[in-house]
C-alpha atoms as a PDB file:
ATOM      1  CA  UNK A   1     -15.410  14.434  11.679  1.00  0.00           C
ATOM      2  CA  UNK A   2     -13.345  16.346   9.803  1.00  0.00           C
ATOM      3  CA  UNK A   3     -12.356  15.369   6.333  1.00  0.00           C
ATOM      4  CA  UNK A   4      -8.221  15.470   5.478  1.00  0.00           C
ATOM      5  CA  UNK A   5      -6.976  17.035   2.627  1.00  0.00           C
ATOM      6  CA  UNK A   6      -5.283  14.885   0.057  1.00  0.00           C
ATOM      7  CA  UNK A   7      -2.556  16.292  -0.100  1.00  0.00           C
ATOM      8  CA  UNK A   8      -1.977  16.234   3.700  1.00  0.00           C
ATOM      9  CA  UNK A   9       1.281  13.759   4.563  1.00  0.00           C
ATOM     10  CA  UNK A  10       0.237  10.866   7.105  1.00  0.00           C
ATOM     11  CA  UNK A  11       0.759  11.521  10.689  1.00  0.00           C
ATOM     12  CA  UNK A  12       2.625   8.338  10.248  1.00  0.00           C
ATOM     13  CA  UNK A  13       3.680   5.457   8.673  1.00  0.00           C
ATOM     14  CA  UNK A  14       0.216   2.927   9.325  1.00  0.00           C
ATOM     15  CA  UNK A  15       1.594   0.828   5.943  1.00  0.00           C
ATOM     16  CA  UNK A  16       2.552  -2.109   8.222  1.00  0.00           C
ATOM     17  CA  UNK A  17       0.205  -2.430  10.194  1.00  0.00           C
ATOM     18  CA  UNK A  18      -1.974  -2.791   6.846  1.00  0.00           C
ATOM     19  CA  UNK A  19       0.545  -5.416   5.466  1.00  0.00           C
ATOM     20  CA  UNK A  20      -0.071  -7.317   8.023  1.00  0.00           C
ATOM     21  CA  UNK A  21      -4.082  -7.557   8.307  1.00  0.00           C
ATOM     22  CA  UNK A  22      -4.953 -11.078   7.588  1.00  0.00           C
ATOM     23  CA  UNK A  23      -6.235 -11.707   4.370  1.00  0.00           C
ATOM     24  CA  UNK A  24     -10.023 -12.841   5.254  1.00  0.00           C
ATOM     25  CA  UNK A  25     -10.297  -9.256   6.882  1.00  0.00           C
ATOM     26  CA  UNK A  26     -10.782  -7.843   3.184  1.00  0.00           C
ATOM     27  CA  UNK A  27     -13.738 -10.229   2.658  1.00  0.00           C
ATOM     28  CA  UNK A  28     -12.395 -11.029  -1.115  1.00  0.00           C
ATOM     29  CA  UNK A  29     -12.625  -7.226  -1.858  1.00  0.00           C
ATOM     30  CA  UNK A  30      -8.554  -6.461  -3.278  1.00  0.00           C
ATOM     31  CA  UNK A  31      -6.905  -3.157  -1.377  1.00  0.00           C
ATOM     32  CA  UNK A  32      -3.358  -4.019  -2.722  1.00  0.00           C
ATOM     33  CA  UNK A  33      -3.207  -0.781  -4.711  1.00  0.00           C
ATOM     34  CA  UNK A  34      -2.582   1.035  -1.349  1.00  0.00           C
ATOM     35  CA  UNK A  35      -4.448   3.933  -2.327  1.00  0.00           C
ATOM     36  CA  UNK A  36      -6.454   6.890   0.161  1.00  0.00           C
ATOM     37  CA  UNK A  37      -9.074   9.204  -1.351  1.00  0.00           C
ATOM     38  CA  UNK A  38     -10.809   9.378   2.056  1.00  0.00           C
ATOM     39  CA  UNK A  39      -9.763  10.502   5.496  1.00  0.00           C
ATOM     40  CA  UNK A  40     -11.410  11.810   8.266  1.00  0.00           C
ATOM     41  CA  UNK A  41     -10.295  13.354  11.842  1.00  0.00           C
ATOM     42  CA  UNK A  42     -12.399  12.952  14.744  1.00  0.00           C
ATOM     43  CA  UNK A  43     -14.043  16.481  15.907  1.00  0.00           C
ATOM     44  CA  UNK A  44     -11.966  16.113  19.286  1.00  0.00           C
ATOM     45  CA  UNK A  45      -8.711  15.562  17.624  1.00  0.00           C
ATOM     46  CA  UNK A  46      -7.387  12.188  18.488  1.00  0.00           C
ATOM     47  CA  UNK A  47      -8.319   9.969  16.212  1.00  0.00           C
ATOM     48  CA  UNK A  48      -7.892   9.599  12.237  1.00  0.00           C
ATOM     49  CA  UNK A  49      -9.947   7.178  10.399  1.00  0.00           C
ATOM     50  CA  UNK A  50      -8.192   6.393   7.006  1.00  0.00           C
ATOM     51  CA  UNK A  51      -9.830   4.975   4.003  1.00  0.00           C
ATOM     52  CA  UNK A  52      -7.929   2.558   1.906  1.00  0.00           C
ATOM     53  CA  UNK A  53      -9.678   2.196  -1.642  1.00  0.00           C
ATOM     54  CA  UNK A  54     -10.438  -1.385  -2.833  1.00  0.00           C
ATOM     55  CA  UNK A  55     -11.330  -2.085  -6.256  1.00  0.00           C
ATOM     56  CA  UNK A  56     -15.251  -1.735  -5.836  1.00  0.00           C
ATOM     57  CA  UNK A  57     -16.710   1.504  -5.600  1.00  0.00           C
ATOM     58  CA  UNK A  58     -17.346   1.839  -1.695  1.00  0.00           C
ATOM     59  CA  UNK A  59     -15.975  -0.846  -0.124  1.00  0.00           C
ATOM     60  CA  UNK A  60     -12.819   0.429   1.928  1.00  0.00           C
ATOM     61  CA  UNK A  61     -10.394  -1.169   4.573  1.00  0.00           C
ATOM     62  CA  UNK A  62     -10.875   1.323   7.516  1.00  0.00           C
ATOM     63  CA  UNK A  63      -7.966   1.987   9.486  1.00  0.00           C
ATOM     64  CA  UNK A  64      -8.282   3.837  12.675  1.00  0.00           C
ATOM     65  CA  UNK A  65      -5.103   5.756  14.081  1.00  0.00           C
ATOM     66  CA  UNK A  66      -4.878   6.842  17.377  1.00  0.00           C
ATOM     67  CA  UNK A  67      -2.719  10.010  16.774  1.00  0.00           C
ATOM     68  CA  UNK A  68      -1.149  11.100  20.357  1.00  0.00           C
ATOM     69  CA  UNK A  69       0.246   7.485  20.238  1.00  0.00           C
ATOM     70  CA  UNK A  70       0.899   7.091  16.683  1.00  0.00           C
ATOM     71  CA  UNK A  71      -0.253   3.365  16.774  1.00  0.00           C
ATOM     72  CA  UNK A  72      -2.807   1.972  14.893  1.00  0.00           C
ATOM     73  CA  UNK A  73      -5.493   0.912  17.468  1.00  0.00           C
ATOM     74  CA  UNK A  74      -7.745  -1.177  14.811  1.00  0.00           C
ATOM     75  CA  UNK A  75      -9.708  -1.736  11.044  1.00  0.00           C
ATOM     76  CA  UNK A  76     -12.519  -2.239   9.752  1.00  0.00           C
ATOM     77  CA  UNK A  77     -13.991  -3.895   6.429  1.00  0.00           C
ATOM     78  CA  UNK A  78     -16.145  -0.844   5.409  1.00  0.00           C
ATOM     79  CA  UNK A  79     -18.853  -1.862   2.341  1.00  0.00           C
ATOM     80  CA  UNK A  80     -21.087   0.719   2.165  1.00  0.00           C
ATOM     81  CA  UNK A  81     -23.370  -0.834  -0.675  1.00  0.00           C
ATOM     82  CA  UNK A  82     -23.940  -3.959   2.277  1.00  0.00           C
ATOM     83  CA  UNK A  83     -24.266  -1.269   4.976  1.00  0.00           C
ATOM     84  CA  UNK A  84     -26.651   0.810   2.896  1.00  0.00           C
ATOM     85  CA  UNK A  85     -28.659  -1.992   1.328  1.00  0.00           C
ATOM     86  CA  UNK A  86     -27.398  -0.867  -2.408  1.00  0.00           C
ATOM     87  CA  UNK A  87     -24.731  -3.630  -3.062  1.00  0.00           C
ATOM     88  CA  UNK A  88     -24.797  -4.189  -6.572  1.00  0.00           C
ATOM     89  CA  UNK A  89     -21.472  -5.894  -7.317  1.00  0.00           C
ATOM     90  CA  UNK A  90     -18.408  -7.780  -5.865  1.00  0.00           C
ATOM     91  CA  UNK A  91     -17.896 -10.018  -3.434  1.00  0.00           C
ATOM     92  CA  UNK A  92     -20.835 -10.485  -0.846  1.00  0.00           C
ATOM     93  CA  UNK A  93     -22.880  -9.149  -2.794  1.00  0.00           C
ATOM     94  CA  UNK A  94     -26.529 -10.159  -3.419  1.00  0.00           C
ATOM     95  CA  UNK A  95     -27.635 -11.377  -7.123  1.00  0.00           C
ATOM     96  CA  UNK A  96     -30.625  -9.124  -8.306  1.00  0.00           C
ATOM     97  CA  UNK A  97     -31.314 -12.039 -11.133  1.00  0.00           C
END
């Protein structure tokens, strides 16, 4: 995977697609700021795998665009504090008390 430069335009408009996940998808975790630090291109060129930033450190709605089609073909909930065992905050995350 490559990562993509910031300022790098989208091969295309994915925004509606993202509108229209359904709201349990983001596991409580708040992505409405619409905002990408992260994305990454797939070493054989045909895939893009775009971040969107929710409001806890490392937890991400995953968006994976096929780009010779220039659909969407699916996302993913990413938490990397569950996936890592290091969740300390936010929703679905464990209590250390």
């Amino acid at each position: 995977m490559t990562r993509v430069t910031l300022d790098s335009e989208p091969p295309f408009d994915f925004w509606p697609y993202f509108d229209g996940i359904a709201p349990e998808d983001f596991d409580e975790h708040d992505c409405s700021d619409e905002s990408v630090d992260y994305a990454y291109t797939t070493s054989c060129g045909k895939y893009q795998h775009v971040l969107v930033n929710s409001e806890h450190e490392n937890v991400f709605m995953v968006l994976v665009l096929d780009l010779s089609r220039k659909r969407v073909v699916g996302h993913r909930l990413l938490n990397l504090g569950d996936e890592y065992g290091t969740a300390k905050d936010g929703p679905g995350a464990e209590s250390s008390k």
